[in-house]
N, C-alpha and C. Protein backbone atom coordinates (compact mmCIF):
# COMPACT_ATOMS: atom_id res chain seq x y z
N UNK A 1 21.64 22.42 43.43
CA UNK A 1 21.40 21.02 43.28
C UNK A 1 22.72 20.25 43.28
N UNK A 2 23.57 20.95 42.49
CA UNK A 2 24.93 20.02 42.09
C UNK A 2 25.63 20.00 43.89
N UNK A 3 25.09 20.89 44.56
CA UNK A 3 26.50 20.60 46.17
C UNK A 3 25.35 19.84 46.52
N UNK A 4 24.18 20.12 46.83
CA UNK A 4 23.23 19.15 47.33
C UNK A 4 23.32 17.68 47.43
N UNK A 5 23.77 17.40 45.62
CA UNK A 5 24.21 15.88 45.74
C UNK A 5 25.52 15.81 46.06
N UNK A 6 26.71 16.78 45.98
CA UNK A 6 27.67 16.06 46.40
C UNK A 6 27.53 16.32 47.97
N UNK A 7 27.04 17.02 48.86
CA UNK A 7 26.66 16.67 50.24
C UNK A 7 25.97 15.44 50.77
N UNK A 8 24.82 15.01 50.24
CA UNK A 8 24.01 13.72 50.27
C UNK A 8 24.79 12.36 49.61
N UNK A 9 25.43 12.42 48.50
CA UNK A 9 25.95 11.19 48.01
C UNK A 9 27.11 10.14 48.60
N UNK A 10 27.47 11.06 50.03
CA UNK A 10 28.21 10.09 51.00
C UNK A 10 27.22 8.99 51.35
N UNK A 11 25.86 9.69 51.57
CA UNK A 11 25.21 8.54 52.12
C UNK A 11 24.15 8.00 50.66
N UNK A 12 24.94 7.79 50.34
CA UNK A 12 24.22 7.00 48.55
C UNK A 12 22.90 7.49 48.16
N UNK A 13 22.65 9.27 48.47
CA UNK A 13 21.44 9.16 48.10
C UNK A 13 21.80 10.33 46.82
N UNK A 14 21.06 10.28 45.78
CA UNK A 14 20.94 11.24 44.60
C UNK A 14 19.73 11.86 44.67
N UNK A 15 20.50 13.20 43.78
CA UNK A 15 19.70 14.73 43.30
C UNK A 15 19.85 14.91 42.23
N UNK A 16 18.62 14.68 41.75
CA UNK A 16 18.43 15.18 40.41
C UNK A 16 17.31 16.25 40.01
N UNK A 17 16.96 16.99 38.97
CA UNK A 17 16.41 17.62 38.89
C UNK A 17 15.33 17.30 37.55
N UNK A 18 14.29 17.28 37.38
CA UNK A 18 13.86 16.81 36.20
C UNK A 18 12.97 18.23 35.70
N UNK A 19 13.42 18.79 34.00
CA UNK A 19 12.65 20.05 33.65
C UNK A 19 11.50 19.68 32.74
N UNK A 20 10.29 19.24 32.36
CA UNK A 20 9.39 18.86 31.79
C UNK A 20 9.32 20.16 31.11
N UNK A 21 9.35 19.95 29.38
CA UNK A 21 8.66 21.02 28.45
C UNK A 21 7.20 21.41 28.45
N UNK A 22 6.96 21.26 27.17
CA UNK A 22 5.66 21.99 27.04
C UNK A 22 4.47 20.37 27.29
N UNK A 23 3.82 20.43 28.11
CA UNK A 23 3.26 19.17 28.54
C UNK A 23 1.62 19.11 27.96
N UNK A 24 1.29 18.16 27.51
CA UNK A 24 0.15 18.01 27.20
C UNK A 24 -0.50 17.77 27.90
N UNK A 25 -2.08 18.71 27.92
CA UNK A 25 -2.69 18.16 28.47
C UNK A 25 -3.92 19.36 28.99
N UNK A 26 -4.73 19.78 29.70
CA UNK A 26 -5.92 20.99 30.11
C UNK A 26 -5.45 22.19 30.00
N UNK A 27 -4.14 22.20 31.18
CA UNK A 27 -3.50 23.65 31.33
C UNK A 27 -3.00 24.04 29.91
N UNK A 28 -2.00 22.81 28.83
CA UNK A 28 -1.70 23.68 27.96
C UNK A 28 -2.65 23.84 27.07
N UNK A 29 -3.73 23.35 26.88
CA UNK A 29 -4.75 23.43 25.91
C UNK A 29 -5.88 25.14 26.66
N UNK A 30 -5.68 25.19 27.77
CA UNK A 30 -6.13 26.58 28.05
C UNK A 30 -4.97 27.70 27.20
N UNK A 31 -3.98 27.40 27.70
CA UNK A 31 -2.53 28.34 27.47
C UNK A 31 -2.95 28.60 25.55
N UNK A 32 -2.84 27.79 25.09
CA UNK A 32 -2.95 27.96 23.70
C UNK A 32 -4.48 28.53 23.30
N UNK A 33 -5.54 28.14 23.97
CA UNK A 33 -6.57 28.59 23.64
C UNK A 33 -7.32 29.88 23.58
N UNK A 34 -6.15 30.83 25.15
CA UNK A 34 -5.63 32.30 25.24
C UNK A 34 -4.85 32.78 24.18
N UNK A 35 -4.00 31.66 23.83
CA UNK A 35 -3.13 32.76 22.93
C UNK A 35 -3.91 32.70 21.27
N UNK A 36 -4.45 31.75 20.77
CA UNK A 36 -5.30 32.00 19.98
C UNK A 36 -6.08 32.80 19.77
N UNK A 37 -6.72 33.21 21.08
CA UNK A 37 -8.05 34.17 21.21
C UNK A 37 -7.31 35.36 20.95
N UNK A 38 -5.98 35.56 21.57
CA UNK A 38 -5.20 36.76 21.51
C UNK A 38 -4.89 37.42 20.07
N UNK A 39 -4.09 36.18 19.61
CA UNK A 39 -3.52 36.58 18.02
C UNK A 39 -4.67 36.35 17.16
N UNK A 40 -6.23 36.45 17.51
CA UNK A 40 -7.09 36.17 16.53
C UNK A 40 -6.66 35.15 15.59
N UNK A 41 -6.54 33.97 16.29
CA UNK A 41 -5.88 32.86 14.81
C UNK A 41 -6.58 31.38 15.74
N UNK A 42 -6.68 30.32 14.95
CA UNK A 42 -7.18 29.26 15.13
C UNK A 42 -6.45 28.31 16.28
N UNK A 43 -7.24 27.94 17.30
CA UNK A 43 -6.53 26.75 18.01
C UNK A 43 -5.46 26.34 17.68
N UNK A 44 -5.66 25.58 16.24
CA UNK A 44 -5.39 24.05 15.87
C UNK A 44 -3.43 25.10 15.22
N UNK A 45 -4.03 26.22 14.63
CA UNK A 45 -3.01 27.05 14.09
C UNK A 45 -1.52 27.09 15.15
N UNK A 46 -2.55 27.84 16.16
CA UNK A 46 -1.46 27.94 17.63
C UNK A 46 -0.78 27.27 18.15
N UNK A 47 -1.22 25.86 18.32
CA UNK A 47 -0.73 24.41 18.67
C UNK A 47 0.44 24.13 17.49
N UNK A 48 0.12 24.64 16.55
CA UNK A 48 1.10 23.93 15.10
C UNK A 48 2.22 24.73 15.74
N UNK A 49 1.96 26.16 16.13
CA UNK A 49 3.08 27.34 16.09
C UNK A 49 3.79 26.83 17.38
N UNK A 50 3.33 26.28 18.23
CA UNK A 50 3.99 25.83 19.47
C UNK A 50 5.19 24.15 19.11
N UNK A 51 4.17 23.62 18.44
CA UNK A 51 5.21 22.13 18.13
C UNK A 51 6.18 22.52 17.41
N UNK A 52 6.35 24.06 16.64
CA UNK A 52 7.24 24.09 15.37
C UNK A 52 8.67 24.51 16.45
N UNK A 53 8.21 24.65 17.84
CA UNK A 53 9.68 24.86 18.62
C UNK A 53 9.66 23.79 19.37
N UNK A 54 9.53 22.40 18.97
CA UNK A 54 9.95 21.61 19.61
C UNK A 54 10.65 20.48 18.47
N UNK A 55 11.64 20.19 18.72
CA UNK A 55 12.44 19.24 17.71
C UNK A 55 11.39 18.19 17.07
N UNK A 56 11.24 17.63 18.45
CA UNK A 56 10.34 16.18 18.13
C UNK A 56 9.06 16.34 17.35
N UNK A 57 8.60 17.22 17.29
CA UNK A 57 7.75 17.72 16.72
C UNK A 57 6.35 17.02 17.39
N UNK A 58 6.58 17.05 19.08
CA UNK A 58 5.25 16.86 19.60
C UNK A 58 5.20 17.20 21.16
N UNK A 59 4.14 17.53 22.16
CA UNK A 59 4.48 17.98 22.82
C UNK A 59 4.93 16.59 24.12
N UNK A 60 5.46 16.92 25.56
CA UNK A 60 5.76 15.93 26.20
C UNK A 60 4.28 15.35 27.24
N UNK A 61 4.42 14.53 27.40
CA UNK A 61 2.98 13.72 28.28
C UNK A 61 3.60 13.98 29.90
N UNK A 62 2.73 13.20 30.38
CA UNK A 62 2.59 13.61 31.88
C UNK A 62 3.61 12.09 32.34
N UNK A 63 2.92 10.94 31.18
CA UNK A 63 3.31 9.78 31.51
C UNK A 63 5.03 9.67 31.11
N UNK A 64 5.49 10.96 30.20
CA UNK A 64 7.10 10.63 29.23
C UNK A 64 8.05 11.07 30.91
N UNK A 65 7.36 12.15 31.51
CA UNK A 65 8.00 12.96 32.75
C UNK A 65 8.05 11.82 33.68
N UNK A 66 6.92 11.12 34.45
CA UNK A 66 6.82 10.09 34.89
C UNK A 66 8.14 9.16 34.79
N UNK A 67 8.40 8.67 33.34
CA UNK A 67 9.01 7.43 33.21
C UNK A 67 10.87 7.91 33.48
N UNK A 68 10.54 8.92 33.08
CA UNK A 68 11.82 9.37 33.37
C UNK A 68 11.96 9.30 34.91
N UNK A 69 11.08 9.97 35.19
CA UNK A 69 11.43 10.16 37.35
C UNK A 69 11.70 8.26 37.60
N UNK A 70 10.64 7.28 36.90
CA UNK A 70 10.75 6.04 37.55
C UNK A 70 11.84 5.83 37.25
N UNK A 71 12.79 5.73 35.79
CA UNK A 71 14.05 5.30 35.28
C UNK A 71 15.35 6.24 36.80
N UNK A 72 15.23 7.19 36.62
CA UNK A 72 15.94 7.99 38.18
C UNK A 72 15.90 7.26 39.13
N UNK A 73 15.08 6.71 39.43
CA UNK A 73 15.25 5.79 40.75
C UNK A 73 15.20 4.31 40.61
N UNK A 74 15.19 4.05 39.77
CA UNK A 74 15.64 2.53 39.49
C UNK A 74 17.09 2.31 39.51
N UNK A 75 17.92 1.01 39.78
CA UNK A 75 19.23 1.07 39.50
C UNK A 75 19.85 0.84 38.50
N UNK A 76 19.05 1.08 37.38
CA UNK A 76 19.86 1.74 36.45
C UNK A 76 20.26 2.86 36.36
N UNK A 77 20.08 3.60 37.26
CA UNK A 77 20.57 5.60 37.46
C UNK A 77 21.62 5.53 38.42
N UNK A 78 21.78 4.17 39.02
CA UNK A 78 22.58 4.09 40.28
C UNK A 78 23.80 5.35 40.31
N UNK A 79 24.12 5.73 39.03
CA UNK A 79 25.30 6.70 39.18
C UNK A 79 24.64 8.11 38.33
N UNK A 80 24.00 8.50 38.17
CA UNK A 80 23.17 9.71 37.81
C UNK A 80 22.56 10.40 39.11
N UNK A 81 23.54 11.51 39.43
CA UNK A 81 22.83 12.53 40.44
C UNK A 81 23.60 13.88 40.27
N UNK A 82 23.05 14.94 41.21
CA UNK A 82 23.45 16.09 40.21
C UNK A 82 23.29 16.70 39.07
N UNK A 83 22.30 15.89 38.29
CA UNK A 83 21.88 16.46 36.89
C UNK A 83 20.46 17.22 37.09
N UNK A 84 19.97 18.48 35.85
CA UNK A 84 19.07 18.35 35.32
C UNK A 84 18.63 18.27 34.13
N UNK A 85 18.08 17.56 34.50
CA UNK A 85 17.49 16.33 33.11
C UNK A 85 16.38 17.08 32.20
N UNK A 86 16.17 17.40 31.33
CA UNK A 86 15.07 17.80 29.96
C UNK A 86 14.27 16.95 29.67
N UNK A 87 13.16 16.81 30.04
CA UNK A 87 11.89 16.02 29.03
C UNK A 87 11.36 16.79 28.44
N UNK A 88 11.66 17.73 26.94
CA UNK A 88 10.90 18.50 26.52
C UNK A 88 10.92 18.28 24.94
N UNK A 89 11.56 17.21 24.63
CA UNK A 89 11.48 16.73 22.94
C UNK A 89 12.52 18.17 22.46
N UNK A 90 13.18 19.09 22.91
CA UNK A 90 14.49 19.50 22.67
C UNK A 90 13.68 20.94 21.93
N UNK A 91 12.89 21.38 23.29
CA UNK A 91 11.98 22.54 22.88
C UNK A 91 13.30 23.70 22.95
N UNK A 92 12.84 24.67 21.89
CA UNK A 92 13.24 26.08 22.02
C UNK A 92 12.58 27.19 22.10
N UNK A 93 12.67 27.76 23.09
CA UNK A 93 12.24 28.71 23.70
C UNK A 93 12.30 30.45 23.18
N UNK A 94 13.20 30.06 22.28
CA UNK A 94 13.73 31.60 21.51
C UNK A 94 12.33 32.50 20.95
């Protein structure tokens, strides 16, 4: 990504990369609803055990990923390229 943009940014265009965490929404409510069934323990339990690795203490939306991609291409990013960017409320993965 990083030569990508410095190859493209002669002609003013940016690369960025955007990594979305744990996202709310069907898929992760399946994902947790497996691993519940797995560890014999409650939904609502599993979901707690998942937010407890995320700083923010919630998971990210479809719409938080979104606003970020719109803020990227607005000119206020005019000088942001080459990055990748985290929307994940500062999840850990450990």
């Amino acid at each position: 990504m990083k030569s990508l943009a410095s190859e493209l940014g002669e002609s003013d265009i940016r690369v960025n990369a955007l990594l979305p965490g744990i996202v709310e929404g069907p898929r992760m409510d399946g994902v947790i609803r497996a691993r519940a069934q797995q560890m014999n323990v409650p939904e609502e339990e599993m979901r707690e055990e998942y937010l407890k690795k995320i700083s923010l203490k919630r998971m990210v939306t479809a719409e938080d990923v979104a606003a970020m991609a719109l803020f990227l291409c607005s000119p206020a990013a005019r000088n942001v390229t080459g990055q990748a960017i985290s929307v994940d409320g500062n999840v850990e993965y450990l």
